[in-house]
C-alpha atoms as a PDB file:
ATOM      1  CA  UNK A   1       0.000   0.000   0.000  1.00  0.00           C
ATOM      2  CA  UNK A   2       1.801   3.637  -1.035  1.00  0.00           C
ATOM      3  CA  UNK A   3       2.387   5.366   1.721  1.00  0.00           C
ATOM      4  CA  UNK A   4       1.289   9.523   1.136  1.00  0.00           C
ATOM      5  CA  UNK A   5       3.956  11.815  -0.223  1.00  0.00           C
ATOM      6  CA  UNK A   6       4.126  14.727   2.347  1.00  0.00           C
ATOM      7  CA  UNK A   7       6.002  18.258   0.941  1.00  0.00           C
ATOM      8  CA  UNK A   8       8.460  19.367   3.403  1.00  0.00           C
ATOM      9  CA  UNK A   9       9.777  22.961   3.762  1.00  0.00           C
ATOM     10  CA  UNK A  10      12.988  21.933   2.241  1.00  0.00           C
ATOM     11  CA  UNK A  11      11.160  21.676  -1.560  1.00  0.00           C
ATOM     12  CA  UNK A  12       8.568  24.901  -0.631  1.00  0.00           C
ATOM     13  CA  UNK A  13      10.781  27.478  -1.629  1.00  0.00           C
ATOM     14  CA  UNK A  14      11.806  27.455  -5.578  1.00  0.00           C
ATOM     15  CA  UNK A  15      15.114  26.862  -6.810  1.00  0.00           C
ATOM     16  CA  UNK A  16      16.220  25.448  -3.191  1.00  0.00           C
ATOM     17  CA  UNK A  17      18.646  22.074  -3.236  1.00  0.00           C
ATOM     18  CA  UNK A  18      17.963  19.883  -0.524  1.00  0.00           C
ATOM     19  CA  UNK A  19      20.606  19.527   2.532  1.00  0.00           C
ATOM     20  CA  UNK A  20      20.849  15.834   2.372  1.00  0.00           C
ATOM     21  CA  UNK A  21      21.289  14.821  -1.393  1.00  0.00           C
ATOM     22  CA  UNK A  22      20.260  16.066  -4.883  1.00  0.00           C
ATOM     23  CA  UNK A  23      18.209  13.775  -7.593  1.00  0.00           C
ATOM     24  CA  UNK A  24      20.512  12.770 -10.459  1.00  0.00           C
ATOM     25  CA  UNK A  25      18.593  12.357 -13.602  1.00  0.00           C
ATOM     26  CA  UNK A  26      19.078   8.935 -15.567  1.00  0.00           C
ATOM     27  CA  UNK A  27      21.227   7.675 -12.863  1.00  0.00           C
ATOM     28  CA  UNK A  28      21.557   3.773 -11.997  1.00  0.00           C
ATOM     29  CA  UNK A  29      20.471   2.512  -8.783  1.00  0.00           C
ATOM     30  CA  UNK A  30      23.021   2.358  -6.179  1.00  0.00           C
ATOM     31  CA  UNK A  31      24.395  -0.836  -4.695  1.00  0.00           C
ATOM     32  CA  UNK A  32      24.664   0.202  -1.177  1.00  0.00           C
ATOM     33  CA  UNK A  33      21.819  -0.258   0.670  1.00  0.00           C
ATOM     34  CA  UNK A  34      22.209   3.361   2.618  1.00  0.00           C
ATOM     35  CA  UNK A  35      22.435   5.140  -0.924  1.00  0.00           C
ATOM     36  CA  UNK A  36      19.988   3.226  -2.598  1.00  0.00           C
ATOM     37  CA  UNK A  37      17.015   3.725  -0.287  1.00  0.00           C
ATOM     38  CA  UNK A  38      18.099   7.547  -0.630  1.00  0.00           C
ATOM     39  CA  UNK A  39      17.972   7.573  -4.281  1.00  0.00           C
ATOM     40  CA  UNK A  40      14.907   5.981  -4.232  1.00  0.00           C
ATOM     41  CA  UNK A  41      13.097   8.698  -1.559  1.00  0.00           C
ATOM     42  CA  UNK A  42      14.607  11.287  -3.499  1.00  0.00           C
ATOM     43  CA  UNK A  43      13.226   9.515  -6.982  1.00  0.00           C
ATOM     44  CA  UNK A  44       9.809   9.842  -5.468  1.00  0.00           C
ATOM     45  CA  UNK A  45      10.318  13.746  -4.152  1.00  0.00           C
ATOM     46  CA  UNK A  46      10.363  12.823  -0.651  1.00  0.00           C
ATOM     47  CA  UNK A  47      12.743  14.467   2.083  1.00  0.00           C
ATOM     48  CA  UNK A  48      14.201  12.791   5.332  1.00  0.00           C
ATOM     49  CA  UNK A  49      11.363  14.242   7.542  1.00  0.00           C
ATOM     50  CA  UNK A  50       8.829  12.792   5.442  1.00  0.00           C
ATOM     51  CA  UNK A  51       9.882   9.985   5.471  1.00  0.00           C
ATOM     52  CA  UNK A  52      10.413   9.687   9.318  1.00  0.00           C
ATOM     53  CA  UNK A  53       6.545  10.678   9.157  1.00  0.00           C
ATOM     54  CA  UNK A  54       5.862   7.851   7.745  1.00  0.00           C
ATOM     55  CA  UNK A  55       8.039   5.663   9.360  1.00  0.00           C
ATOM     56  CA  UNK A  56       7.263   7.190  13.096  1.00  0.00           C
ATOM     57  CA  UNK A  57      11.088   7.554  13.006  1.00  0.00           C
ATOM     58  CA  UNK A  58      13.267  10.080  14.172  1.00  0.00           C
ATOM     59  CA  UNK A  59      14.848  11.978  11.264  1.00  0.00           C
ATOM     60  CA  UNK A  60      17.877  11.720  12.662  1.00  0.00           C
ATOM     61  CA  UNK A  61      17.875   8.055  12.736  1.00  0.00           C
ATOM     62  CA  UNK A  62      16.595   8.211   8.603  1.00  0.00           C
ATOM     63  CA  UNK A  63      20.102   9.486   7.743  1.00  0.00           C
ATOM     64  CA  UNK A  64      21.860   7.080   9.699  1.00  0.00           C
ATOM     65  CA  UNK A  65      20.066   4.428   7.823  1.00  0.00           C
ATOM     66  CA  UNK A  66      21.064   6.288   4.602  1.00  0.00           C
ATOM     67  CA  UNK A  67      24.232   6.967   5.499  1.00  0.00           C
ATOM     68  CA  UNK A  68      25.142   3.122   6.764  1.00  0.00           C
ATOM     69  CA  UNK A  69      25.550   4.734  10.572  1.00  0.00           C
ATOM     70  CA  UNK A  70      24.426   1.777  12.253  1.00  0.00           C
ATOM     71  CA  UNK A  71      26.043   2.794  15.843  1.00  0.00           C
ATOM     72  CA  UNK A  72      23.484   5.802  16.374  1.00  0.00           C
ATOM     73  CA  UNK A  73      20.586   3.172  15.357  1.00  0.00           C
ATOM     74  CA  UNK A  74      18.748  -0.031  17.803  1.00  0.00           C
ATOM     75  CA  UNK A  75      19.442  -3.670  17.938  1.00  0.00           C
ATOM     76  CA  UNK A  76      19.996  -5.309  14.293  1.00  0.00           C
ATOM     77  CA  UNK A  77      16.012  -6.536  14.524  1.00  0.00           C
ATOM     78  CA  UNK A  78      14.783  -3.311  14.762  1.00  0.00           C
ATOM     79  CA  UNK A  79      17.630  -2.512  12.074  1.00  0.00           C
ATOM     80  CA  UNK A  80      15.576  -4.710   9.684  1.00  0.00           C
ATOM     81  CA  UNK A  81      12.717  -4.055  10.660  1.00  0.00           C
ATOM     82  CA  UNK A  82      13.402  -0.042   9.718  1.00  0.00           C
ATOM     83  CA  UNK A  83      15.090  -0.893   6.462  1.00  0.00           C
ATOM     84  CA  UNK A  84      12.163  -3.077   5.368  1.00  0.00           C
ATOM     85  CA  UNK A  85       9.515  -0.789   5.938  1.00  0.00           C
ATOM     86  CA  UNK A  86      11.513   2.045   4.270  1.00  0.00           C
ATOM     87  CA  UNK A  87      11.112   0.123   1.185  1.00  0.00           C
ATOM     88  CA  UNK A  88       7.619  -0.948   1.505  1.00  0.00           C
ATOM     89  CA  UNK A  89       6.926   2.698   1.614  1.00  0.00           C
ATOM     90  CA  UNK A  90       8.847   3.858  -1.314  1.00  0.00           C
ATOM     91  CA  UNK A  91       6.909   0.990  -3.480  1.00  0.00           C
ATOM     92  CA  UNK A  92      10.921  -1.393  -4.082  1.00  0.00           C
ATOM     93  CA  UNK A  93      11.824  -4.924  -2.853  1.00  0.00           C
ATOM     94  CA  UNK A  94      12.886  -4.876   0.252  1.00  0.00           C
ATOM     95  CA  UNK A  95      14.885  -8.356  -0.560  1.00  0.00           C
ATOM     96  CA  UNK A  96      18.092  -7.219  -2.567  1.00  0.00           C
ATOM     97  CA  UNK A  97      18.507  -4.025   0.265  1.00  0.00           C
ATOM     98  CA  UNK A  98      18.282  -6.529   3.140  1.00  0.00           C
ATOM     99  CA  UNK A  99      21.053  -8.877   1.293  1.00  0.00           C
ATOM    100  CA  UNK A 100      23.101  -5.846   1.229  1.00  0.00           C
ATOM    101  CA  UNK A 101      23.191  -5.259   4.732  1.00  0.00           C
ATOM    102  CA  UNK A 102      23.203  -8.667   5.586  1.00  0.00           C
ATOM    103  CA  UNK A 103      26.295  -9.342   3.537  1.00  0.00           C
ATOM    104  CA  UNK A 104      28.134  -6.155   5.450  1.00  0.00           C
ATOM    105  CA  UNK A 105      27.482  -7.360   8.758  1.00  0.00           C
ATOM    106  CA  UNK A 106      28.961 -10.794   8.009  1.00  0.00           C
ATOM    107  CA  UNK A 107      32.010  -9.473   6.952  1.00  0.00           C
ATOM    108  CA  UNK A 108      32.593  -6.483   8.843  1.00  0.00           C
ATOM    109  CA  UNK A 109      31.299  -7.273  12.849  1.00  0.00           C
ATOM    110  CA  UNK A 110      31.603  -4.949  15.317  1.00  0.00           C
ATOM    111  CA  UNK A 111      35.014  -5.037  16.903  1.00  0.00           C
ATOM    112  CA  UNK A 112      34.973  -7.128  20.663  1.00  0.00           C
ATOM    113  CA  UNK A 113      31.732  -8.744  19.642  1.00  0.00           C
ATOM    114  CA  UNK A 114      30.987 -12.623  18.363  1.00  0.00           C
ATOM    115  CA  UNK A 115      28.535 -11.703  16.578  1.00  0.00           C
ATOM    116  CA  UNK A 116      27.155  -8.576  14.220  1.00  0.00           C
ATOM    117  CA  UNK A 117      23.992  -8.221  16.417  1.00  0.00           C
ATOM    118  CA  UNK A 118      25.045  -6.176  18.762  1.00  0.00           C
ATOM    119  CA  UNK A 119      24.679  -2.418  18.323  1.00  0.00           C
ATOM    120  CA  UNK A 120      25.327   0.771  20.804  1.00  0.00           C
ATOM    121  CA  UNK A 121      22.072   1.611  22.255  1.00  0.00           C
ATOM    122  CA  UNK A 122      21.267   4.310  23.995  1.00  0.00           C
ATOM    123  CA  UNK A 123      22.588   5.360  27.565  1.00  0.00           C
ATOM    124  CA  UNK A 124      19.222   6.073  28.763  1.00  0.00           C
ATOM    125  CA  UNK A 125      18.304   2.961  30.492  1.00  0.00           C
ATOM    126  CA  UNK A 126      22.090   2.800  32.345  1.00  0.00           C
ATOM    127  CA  UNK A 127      21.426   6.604  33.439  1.00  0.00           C
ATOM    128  CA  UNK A 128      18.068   5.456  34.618  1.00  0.00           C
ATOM    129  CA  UNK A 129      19.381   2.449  36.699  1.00  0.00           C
ATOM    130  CA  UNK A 130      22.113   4.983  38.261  1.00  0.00           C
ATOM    131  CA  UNK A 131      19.873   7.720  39.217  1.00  0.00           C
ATOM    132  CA  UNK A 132      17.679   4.715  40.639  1.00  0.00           C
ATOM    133  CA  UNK A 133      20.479   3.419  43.128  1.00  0.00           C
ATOM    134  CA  UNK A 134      21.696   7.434  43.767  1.00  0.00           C
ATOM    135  CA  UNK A 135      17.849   8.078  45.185  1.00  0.00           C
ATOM    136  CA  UNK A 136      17.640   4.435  47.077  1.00  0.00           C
ATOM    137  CA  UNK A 137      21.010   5.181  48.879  1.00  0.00           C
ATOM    138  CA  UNK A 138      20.283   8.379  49.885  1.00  0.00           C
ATOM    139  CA  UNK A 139      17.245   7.145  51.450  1.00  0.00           C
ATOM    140  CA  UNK A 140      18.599   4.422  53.278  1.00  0.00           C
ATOM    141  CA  UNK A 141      21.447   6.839  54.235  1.00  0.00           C
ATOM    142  CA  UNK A 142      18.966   9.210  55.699  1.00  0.00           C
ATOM    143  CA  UNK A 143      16.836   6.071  57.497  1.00  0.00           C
ATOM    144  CA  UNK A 144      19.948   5.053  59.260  1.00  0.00           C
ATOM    145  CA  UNK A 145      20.627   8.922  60.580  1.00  0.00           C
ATOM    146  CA  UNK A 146      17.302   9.271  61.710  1.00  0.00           C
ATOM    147  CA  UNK A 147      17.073   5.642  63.850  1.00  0.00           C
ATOM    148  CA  UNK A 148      20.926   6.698  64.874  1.00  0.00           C
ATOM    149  CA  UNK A 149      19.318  10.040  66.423  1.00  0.00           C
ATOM    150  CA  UNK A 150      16.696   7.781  67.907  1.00  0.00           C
ATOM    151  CA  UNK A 151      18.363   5.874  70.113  1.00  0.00           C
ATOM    152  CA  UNK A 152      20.724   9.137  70.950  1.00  0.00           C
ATOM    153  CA  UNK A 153      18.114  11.179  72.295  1.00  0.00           C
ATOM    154  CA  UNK A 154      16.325   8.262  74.014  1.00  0.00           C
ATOM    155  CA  UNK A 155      19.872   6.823  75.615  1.00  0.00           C
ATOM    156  CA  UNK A 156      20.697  10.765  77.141  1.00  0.00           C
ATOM    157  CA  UNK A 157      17.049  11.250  78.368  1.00  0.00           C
ATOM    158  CA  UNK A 158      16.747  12.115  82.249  1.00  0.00           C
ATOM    159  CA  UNK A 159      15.640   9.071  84.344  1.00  0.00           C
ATOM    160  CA  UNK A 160      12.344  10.719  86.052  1.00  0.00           C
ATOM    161  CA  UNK A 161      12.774  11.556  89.994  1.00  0.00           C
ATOM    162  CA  UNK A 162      11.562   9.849  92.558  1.00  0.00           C
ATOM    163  CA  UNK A 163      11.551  10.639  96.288  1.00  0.00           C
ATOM    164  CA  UNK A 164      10.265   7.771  98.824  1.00  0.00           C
ATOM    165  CA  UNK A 165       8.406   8.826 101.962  1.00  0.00           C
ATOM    166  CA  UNK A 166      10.262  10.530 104.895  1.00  0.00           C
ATOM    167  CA  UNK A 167       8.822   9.552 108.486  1.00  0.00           C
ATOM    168  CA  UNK A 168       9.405  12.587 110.685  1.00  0.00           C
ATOM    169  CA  UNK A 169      10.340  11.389 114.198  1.00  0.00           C
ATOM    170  CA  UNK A 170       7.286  11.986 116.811  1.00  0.00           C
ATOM    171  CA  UNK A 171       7.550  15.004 118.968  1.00  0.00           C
ATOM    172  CA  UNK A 172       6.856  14.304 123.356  1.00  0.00           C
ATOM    173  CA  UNK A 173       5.940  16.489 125.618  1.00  0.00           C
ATOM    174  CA  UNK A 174       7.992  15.549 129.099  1.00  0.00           C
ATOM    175  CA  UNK A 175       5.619  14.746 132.040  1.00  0.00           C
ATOM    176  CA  UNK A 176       4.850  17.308 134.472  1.00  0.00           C
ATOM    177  CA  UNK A 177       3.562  16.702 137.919  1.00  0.00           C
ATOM    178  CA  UNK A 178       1.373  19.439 139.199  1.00  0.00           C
ATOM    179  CA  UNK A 179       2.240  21.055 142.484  1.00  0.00           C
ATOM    180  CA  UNK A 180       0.282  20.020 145.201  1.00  0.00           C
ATOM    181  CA  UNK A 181      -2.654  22.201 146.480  1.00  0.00           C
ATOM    182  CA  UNK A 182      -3.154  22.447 150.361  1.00  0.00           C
ATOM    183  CA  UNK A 183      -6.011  20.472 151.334  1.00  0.00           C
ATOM    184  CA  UNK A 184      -6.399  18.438 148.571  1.00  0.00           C
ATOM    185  CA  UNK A 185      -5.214  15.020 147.627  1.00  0.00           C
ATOM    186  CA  UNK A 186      -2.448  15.192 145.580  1.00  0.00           C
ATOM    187  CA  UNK A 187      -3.064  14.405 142.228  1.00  0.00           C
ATOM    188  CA  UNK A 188      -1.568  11.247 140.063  1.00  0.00           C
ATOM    189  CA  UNK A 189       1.151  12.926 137.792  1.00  0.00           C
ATOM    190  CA  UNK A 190      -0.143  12.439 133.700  1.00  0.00           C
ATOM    191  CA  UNK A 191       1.929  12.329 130.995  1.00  0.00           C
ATOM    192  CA  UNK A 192       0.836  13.623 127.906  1.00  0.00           C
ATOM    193  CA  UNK A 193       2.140  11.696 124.751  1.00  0.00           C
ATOM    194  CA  UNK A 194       1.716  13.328 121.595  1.00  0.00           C
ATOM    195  CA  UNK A 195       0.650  10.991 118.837  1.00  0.00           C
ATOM    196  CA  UNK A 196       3.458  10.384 115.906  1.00  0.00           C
ATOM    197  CA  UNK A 197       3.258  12.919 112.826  1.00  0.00           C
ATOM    198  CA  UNK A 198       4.513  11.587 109.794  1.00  0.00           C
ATOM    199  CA  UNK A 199       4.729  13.478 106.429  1.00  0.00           C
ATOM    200  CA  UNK A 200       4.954  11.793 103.067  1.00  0.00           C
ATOM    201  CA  UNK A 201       6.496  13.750 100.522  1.00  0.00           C
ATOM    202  CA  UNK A 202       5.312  13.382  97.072  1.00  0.00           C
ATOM    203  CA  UNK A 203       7.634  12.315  94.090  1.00  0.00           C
ATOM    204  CA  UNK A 204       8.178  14.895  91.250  1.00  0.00           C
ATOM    205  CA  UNK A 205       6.506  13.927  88.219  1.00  0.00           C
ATOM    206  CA  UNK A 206       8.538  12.091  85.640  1.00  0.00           C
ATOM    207  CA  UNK A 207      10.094  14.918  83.305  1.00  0.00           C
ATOM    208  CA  UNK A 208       8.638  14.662  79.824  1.00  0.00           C
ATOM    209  CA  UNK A 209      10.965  13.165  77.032  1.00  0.00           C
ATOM    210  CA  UNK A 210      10.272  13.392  73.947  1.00  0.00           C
ATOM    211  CA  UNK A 211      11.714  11.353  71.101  1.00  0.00           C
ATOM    212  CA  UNK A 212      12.954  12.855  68.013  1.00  0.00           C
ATOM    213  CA  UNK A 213      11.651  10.997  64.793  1.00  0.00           C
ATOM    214  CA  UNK A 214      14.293  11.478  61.813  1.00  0.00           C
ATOM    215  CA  UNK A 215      12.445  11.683  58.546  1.00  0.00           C
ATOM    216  CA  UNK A 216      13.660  11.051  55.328  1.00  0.00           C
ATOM    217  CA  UNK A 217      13.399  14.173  52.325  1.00  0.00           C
ATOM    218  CA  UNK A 218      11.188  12.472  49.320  1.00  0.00           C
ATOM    219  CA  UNK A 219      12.792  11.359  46.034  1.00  0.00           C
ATOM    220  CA  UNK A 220      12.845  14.639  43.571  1.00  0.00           C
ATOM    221  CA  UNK A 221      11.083  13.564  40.574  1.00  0.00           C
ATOM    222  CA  UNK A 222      12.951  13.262  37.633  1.00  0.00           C
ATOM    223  CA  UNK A 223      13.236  15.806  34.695  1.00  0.00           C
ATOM    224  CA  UNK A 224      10.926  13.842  32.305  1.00  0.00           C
ATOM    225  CA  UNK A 225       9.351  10.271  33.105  1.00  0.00           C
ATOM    226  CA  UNK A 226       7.786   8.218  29.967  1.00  0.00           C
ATOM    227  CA  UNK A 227       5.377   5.495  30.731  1.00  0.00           C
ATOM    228  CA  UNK A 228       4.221   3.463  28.019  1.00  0.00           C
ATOM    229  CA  UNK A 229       0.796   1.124  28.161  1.00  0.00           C
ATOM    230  CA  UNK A 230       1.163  -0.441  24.264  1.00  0.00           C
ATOM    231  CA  UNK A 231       4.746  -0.368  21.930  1.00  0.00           C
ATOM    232  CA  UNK A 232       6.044   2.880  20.594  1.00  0.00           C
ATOM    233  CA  UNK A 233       9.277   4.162  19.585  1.00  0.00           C
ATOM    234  CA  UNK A 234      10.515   6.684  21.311  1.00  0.00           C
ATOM    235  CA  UNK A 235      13.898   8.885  21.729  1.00  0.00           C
ATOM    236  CA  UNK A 236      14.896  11.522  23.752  1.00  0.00           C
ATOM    237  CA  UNK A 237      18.078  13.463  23.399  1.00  0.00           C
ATOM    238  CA  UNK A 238      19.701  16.072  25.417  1.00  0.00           C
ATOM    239  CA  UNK A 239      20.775  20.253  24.614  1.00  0.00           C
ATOM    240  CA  UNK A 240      24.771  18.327  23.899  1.00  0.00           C
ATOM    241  CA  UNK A 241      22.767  16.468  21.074  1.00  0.00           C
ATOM    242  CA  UNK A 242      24.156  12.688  23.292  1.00  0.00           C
ATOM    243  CA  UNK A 243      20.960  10.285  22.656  1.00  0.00           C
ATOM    244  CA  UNK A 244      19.551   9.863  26.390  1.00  0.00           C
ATOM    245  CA  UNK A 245      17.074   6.861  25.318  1.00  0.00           C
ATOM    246  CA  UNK A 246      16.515   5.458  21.643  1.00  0.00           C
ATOM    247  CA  UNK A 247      14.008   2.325  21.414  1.00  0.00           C
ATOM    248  CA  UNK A 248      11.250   0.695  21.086  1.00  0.00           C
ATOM    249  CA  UNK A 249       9.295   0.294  24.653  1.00  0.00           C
ATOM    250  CA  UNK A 250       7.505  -2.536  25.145  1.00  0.00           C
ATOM    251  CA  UNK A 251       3.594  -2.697  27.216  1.00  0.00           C
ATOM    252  CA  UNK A 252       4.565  -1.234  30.754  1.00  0.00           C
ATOM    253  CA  UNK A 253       7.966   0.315  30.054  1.00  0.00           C
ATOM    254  CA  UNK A 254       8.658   3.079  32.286  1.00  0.00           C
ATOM    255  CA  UNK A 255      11.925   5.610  31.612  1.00  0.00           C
ATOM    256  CA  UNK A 256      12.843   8.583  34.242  1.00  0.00           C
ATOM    257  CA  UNK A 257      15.364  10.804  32.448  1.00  0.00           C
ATOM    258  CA  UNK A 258      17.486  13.651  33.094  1.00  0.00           C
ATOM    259  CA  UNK A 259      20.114  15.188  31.204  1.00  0.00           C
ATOM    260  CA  UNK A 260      21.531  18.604  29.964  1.00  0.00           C
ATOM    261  CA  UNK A 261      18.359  20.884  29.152  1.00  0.00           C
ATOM    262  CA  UNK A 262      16.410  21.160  26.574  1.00  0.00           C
ATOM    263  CA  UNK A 263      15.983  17.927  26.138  1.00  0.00           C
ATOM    264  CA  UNK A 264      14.503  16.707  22.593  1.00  0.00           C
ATOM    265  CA  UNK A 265      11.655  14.413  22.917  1.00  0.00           C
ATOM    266  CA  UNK A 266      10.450  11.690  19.782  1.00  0.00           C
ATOM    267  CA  UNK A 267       7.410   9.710  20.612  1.00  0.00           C
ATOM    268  CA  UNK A 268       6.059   7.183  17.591  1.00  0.00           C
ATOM    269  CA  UNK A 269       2.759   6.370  19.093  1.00  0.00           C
ATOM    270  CA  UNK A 270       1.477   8.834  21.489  1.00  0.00           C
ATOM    271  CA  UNK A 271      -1.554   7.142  22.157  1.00  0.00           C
ATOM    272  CA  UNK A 272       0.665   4.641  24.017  1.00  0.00           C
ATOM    273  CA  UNK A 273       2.982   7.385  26.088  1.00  0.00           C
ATOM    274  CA  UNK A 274       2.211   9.014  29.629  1.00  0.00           C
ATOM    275  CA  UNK A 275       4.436  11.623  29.538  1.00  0.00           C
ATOM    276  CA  UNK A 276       5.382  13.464  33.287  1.00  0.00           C
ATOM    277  CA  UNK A 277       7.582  16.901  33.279  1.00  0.00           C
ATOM    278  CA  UNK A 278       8.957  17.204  36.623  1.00  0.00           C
ATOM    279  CA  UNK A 279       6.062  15.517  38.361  1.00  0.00           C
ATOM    280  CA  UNK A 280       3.397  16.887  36.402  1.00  0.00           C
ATOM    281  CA  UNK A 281       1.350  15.205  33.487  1.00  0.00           C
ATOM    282  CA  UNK A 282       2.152  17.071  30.053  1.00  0.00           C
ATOM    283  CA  UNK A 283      -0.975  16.443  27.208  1.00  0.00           C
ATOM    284  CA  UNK A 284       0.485  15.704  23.944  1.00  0.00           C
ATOM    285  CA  UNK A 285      -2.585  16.753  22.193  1.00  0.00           C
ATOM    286  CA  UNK A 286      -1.123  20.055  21.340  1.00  0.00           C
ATOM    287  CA  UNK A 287       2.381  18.560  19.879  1.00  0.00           C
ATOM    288  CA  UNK A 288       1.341  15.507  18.392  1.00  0.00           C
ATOM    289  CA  UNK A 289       0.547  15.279  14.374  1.00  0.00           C
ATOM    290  CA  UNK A 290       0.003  11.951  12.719  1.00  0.00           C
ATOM    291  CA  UNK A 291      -0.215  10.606  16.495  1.00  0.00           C
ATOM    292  CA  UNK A 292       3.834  11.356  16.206  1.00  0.00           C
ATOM    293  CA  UNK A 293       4.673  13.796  19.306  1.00  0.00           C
ATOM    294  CA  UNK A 294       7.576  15.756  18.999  1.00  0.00           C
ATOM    295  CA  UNK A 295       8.375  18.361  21.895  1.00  0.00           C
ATOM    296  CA  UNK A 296      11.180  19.862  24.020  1.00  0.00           C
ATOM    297  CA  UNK A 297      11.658  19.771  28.041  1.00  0.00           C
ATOM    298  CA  UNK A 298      13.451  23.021  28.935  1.00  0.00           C
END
């Protein structure tokens, strides 16, 4: 099925030659399989961001396909799988383009490797995993402190006061015998014995202690977080132009990212993405065309 030609601003203005290559009349076909499927897109007046319409590709990652570039592209499967529908949509055989690249990879692999099917993908998952061990350290870090300044403050706490009852010692008065009185018996002598006083003194109250409770500071959220419920391609590169995250997520992928500002967002299929910008949901309704959302993170 022909895919629709779409005119790009580099054939608007009249007389202008396109930045990537020029059509050469009555030329024969290219061997290479880069410079062939460029021939062919330019054959049928197409430019790299039309095709990368079409393709919900990147256009950066168009030219690397035409220009044999295969370190700034996916793993070899996706490789193909590019390639292949590249020719579908310019209406060639996809066969003799494949053999080409096939037959480069089996002589040429990629130096360290066993085999050609390894590619450099993009640092965006390893920059994910780090920032994910930087924020679970620091917690723990901060857990430990806070327990540690538990058992401080409870270990140097007054012990409350206590004071037991004090008996105070009974007070006597010494016996007195009254003086006799002439013409009366005299009397028996009493003595008067006062009954024991005792005072209990009350303990203090225990002094109030209170505990101190360390808390731990919440994870910042990341620059941009992608969260993906169906498979899109997406990439996302940073202001230094270094390719933070370049693949195709799978159902329940999920991708924090941070990196030198702006940072250059790709997303093939935004009716799969949930896109978060510092914590907050962004709606791609306003920079998605051809369900293919394309905006920056400053």
């Amino acid at each position: 099925m022909n895919e629709p030609s779409l005119v790009t601003s580099e054939r608007a203005m009249p007389g202008a030659q396109s930045a990537e290559s020029t059509i050469v009349a009555n030329a024969v076909a290219p061997e290479d399989y880069g410079a062939r499927l460029a021939w062919e897109r330019e054959r049928a007046g197409l430019g790299v961001t039309d095709v990368a319409a079409i393709l919900r590709l990147h256009p950066n990652q168009v030219r690397a396909i035409e220009q044999e570039d295969l370190t700034r592209l996916p793993e070899l499967a996706y490789v193909r799988g590019f390639i292949r529908s590249y020719a579908r949509a310019l209406n060639i055989d996809p066969a003799p383009i494949l053999s080409d690249l096939n037959a480069k990879l089996a002589t040429a692999p990629l130096a360290g490797e066993g085999t050609p099917t390894n590619y450099a993908l993009s640092r965006g998952g390893e920059r994910e995993r780090t920032s994910g061990l930087i924020v679970a350290f620091a917690v723990i870090g901060l857990i430990v402190l806070g327990v540690l300044g538990l058992q401080v403050t409870q270990r140097d706490a007054p012990a409350p006061a206590t004071t037991a009852a004090v008996p105070v010692a009974p007070s006597s008065s010494a016996a007195t015998q009254a003086a006799p009185i002439p013409g009366e018996a005299p009397t028996v002598p009493q003595t008067e014995v006062a009954a024991p006083a005792t005072s209990t003194v009350e303990p203090f109250p225990p002094a109030d202690t209170q505990a101190a409770v360390g808390t731990v500071a919440g994870a910042v959220a990341p620059v941009l977080m992608l969260r993906f419920d169906g498979a899109s391609w997406v990439e996302v590169t940073d202001a230094t132009g270094k390719i933070l995250l370049s693949q195709l997520s799978a159902v329940g992928g999920e991708h924090a990212l941070d990196g030198a500002l702006p940072l250059n967002v790709v997303i093939g299929d935004a009716n799969k993405a949930t896109v978060e910008v510092r914590g907050e949901a962004l709606n791609l309704v306003p920079v998605t065309k051809n369900n293919v959302a394309r905006f920056t993170v400053r």
